[in-house]
ModelCIF file with pLDDT and N, C-alpha, C, O atoms, coordinates in Angstrom:
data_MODEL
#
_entry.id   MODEL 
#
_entity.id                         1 
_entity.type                       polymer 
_entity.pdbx_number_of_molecules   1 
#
_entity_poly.entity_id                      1 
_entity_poly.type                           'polypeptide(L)' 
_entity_poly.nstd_linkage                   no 
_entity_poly.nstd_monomer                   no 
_entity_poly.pdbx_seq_one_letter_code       
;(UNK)(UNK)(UNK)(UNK)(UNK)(UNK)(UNK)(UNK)(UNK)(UNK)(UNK)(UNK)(UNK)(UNK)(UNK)(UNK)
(UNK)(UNK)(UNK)(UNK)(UNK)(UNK)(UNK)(UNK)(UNK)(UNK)(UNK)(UNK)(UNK)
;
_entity_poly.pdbx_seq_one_letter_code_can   XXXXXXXXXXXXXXXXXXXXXXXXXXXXX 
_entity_poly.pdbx_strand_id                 A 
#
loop_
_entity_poly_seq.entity_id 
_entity_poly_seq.num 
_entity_poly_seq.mon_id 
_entity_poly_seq.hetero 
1 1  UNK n 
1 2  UNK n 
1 3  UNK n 
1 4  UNK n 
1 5  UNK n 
1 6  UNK n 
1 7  UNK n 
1 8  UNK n 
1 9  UNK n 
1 10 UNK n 
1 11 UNK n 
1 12 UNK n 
1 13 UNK n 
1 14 UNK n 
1 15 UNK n 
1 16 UNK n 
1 17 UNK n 
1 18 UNK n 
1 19 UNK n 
1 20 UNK n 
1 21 UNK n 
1 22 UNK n 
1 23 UNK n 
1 24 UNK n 
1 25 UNK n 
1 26 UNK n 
1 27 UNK n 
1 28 UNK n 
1 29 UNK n 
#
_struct_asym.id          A 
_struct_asym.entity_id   1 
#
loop_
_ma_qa_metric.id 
_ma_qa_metric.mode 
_ma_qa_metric.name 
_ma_qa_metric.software_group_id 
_ma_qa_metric.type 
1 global pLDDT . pLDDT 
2 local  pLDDT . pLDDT 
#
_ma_qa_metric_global.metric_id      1 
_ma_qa_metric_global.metric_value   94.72 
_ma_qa_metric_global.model_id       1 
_ma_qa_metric_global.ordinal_id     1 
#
loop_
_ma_qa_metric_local.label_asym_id 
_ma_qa_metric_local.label_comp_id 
_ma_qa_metric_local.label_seq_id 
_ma_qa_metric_local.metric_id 
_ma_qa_metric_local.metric_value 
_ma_qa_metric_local.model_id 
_ma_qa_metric_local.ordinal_id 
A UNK 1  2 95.00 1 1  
A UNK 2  2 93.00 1 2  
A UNK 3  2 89.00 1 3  
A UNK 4  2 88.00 1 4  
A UNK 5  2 92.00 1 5  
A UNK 6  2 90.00 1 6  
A UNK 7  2 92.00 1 7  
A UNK 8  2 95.00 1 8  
A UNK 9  2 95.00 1 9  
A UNK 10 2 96.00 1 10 
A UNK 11 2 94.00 1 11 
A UNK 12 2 96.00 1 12 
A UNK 13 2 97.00 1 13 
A UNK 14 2 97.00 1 14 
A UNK 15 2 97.00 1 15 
A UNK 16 2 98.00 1 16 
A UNK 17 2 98.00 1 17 
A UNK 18 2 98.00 1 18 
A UNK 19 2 98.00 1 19 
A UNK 20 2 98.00 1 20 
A UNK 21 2 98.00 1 21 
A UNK 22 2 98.00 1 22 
A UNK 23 2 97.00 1 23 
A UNK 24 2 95.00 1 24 
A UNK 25 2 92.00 1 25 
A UNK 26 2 90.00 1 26 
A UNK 27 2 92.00 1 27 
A UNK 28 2 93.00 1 28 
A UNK 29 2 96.00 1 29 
#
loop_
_atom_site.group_PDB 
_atom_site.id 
_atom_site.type_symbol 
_atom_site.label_atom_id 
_atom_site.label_alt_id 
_atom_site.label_comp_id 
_atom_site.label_asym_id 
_atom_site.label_entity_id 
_atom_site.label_seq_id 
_atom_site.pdbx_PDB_ins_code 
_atom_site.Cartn_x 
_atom_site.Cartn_y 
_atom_site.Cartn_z 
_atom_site.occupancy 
_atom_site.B_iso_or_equiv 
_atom_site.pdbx_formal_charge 
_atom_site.auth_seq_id 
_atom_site.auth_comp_id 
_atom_site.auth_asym_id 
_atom_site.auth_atom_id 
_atom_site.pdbx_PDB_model_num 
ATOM 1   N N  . UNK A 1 1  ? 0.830  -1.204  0.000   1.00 95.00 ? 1  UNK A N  1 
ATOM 2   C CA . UNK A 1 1  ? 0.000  0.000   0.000   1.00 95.00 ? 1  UNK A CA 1 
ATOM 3   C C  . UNK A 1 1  ? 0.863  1.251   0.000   1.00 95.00 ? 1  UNK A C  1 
ATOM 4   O O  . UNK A 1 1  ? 0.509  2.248   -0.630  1.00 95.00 ? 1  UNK A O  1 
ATOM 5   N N  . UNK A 1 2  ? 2.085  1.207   0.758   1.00 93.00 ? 2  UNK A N  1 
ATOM 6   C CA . UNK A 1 2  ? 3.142  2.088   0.615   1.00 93.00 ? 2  UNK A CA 1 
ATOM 7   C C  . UNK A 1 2  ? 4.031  1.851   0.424   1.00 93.00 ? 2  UNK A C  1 
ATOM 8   O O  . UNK A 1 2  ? 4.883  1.403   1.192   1.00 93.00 ? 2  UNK A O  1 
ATOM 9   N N  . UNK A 1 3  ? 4.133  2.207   -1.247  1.00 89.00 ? 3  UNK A N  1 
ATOM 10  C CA . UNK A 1 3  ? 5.704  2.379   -1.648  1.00 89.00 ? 3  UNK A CA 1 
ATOM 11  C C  . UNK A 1 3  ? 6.848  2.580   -1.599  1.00 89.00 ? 3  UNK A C  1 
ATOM 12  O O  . UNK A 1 3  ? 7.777  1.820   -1.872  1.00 89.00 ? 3  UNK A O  1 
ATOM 13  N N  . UNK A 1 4  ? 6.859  3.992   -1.121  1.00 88.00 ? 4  UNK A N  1 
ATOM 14  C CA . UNK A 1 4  ? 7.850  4.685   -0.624  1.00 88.00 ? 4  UNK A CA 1 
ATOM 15  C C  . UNK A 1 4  ? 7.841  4.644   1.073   1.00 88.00 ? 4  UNK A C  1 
ATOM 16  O O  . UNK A 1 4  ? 8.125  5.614   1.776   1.00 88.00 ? 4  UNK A O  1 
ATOM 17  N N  . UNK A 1 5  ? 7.525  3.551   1.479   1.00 92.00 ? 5  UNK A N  1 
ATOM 18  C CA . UNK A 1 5  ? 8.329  2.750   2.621   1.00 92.00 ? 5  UNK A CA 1 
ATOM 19  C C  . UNK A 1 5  ? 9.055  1.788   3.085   1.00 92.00 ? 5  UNK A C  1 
ATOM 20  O O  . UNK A 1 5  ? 8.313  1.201   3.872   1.00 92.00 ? 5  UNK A O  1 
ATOM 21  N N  . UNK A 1 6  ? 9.952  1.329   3.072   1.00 90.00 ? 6  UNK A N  1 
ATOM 22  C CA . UNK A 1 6  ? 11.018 0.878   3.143   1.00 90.00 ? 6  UNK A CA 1 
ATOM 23  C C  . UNK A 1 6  ? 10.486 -0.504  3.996   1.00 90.00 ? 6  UNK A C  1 
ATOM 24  O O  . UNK A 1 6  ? 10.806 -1.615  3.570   1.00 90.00 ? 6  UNK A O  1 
ATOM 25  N N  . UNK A 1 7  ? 9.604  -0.355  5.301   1.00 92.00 ? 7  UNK A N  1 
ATOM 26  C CA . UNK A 1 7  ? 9.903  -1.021  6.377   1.00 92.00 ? 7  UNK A CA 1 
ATOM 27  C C  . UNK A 1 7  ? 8.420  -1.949  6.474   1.00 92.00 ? 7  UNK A C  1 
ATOM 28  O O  . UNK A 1 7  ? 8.073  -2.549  7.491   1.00 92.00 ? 7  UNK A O  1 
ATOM 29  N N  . UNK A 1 8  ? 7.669  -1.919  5.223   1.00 95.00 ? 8  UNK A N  1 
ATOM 30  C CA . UNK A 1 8  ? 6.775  -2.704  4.808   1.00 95.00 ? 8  UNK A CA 1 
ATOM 31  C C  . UNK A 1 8  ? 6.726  -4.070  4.796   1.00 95.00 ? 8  UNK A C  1 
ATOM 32  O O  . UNK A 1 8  ? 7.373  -4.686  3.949   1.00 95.00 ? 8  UNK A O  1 
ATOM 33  N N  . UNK A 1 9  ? 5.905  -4.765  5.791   1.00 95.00 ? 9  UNK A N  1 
ATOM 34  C CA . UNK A 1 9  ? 6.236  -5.956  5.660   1.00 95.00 ? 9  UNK A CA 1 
ATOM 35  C C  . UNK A 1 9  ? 5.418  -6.709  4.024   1.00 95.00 ? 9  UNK A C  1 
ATOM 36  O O  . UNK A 1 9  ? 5.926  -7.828  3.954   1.00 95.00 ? 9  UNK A O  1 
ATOM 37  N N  . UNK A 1 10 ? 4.824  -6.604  3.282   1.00 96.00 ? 10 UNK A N  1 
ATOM 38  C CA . UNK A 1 10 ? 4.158  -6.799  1.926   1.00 96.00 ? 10 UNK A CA 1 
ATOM 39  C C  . UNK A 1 10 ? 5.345  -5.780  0.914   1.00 96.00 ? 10 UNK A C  1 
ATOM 40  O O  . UNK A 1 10 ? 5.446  -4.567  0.728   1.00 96.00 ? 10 UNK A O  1 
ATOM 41  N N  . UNK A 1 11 ? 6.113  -6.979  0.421   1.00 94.00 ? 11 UNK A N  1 
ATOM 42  C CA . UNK A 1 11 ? 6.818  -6.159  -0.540  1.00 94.00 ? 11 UNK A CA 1 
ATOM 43  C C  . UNK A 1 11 ? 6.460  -5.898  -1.917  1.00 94.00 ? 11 UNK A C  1 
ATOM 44  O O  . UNK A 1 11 ? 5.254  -6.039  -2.121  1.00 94.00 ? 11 UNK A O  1 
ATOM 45  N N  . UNK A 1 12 ? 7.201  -5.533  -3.000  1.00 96.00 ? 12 UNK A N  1 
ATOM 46  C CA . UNK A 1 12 ? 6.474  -5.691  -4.237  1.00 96.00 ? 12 UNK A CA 1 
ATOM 47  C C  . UNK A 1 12 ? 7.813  -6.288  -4.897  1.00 96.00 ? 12 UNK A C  1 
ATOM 48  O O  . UNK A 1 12 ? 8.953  -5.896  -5.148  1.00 96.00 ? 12 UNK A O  1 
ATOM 49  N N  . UNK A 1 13 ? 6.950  -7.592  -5.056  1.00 97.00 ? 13 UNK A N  1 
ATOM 50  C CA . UNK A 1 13 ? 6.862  -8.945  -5.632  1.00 97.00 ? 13 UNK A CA 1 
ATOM 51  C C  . UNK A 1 13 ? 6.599  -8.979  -7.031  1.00 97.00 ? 13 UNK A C  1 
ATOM 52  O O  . UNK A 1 13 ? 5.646  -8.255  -7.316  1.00 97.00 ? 13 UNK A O  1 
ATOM 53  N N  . UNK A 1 14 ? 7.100  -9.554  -7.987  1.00 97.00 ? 14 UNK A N  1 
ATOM 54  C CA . UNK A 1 14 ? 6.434  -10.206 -9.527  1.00 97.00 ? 14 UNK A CA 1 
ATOM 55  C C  . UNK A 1 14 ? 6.817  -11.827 -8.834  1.00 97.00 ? 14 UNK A C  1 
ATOM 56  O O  . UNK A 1 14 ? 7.438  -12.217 -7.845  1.00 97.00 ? 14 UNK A O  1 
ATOM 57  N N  . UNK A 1 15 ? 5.823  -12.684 -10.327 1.00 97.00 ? 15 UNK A N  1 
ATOM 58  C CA . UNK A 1 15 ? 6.354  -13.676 -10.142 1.00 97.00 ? 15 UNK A CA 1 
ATOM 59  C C  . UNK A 1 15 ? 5.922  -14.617 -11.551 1.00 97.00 ? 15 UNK A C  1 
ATOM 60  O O  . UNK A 1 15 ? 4.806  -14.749 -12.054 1.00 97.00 ? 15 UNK A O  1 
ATOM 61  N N  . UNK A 1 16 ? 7.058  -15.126 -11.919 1.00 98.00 ? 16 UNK A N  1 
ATOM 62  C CA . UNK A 1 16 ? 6.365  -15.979 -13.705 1.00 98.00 ? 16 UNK A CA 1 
ATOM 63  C C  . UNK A 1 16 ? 6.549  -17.646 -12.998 1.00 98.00 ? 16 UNK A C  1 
ATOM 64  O O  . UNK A 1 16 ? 7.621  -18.094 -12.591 1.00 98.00 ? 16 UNK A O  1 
ATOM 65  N N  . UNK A 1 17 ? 5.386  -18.293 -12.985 1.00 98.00 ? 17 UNK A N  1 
ATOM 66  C CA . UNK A 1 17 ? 6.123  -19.788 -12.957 1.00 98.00 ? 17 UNK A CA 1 
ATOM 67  C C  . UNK A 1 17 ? 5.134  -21.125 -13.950 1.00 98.00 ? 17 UNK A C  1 
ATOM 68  O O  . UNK A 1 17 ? 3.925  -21.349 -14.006 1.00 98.00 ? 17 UNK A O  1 
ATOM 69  N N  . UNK A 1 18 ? 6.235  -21.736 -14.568 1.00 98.00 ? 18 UNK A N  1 
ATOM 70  C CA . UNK A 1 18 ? 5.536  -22.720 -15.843 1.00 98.00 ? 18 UNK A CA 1 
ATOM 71  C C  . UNK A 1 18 ? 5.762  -23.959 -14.818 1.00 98.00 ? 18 UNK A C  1 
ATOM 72  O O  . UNK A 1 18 ? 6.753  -24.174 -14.120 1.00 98.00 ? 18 UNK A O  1 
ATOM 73  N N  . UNK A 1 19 ? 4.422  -24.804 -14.934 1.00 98.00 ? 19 UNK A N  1 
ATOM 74  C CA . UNK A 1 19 ? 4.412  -26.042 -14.327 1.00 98.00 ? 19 UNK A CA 1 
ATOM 75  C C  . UNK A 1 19 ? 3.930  -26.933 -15.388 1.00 98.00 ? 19 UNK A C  1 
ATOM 76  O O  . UNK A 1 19 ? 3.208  -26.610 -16.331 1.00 98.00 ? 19 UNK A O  1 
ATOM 77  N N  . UNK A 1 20 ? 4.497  -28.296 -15.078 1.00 98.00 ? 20 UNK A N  1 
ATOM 78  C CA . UNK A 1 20 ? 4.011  -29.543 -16.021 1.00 98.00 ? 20 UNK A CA 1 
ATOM 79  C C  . UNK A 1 20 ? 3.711  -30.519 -15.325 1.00 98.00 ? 20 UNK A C  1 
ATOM 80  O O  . UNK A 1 20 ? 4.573  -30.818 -14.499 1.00 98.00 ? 20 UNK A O  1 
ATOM 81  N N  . UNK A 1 21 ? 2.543  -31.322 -15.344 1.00 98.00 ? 21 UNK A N  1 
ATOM 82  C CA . UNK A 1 21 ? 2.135  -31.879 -14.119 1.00 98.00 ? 21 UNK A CA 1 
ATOM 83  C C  . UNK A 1 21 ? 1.836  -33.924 -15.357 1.00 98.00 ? 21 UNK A C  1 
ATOM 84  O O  . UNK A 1 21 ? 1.526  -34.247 -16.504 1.00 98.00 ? 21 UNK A O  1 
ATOM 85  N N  . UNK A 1 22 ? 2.071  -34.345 -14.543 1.00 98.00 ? 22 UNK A N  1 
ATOM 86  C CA . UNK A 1 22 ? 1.705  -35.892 -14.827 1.00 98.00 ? 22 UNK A CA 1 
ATOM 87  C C  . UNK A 1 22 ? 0.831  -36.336 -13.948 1.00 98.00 ? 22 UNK A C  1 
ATOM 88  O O  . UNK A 1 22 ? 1.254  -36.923 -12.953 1.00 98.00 ? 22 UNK A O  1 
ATOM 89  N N  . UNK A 1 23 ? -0.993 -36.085 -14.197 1.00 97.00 ? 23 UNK A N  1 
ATOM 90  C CA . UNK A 1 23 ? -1.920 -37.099 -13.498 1.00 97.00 ? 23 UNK A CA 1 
ATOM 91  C C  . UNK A 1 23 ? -2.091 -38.807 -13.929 1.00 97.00 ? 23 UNK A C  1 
ATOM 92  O O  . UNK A 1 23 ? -2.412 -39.320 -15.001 1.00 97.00 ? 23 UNK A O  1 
ATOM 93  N N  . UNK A 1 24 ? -1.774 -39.337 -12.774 1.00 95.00 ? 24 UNK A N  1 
ATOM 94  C CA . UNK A 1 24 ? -1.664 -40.958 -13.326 1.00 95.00 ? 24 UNK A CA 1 
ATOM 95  C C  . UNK A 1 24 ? -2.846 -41.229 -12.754 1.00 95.00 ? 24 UNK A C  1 
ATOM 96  O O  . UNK A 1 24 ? -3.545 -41.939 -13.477 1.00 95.00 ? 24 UNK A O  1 
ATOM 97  N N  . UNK A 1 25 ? -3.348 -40.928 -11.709 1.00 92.00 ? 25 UNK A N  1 
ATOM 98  C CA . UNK A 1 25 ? -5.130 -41.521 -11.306 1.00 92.00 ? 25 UNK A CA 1 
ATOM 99  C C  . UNK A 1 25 ? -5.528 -39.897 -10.739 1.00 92.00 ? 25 UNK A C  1 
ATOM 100 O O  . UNK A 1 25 ? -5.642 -39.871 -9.513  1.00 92.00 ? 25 UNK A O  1 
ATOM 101 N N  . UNK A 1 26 ? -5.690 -38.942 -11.225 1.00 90.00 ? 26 UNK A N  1 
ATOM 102 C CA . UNK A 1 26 ? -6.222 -37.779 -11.089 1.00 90.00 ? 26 UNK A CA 1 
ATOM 103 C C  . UNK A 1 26 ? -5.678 -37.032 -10.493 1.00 90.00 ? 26 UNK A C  1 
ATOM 104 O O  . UNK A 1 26 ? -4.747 -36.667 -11.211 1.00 90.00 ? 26 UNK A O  1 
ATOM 105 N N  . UNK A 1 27 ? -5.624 -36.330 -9.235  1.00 92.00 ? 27 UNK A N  1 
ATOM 106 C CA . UNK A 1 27 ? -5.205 -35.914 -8.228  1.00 92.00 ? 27 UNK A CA 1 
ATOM 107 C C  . UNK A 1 27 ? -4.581 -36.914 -7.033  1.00 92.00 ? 27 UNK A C  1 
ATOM 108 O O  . UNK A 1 27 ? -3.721 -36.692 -6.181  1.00 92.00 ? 27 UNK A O  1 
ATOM 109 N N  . UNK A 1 28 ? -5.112 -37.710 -7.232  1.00 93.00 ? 28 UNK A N  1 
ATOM 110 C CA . UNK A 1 28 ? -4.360 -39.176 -6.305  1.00 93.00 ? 28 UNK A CA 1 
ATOM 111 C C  . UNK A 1 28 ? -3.032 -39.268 -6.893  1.00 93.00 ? 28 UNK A C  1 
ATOM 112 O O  . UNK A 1 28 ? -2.189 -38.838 -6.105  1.00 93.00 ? 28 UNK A O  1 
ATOM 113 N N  . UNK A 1 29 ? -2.675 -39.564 -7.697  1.00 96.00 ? 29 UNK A N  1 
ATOM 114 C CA . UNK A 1 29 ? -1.019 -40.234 -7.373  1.00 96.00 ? 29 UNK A CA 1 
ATOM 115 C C  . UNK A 1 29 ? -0.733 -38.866 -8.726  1.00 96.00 ? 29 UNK A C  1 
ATOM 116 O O  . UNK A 1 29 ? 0.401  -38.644 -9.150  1.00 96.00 ? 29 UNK A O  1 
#
């Protein structure tokens, strides 16, 4: 919420992430 404060615990963050997932019985294994 404030930028120009230093002592913010919520920083400003990005974030890119690619996942590849293998379902063998759905969400179970």
């Amino acid at each position: 919420e404030f930028k120009d404060f230093e002592n913010s615990v919520m920083k400003d963050v990005s974030a890119y992430t690619l996942g590849l997932t293998k379902y063998i019985k759905g969400n179970n294994l």
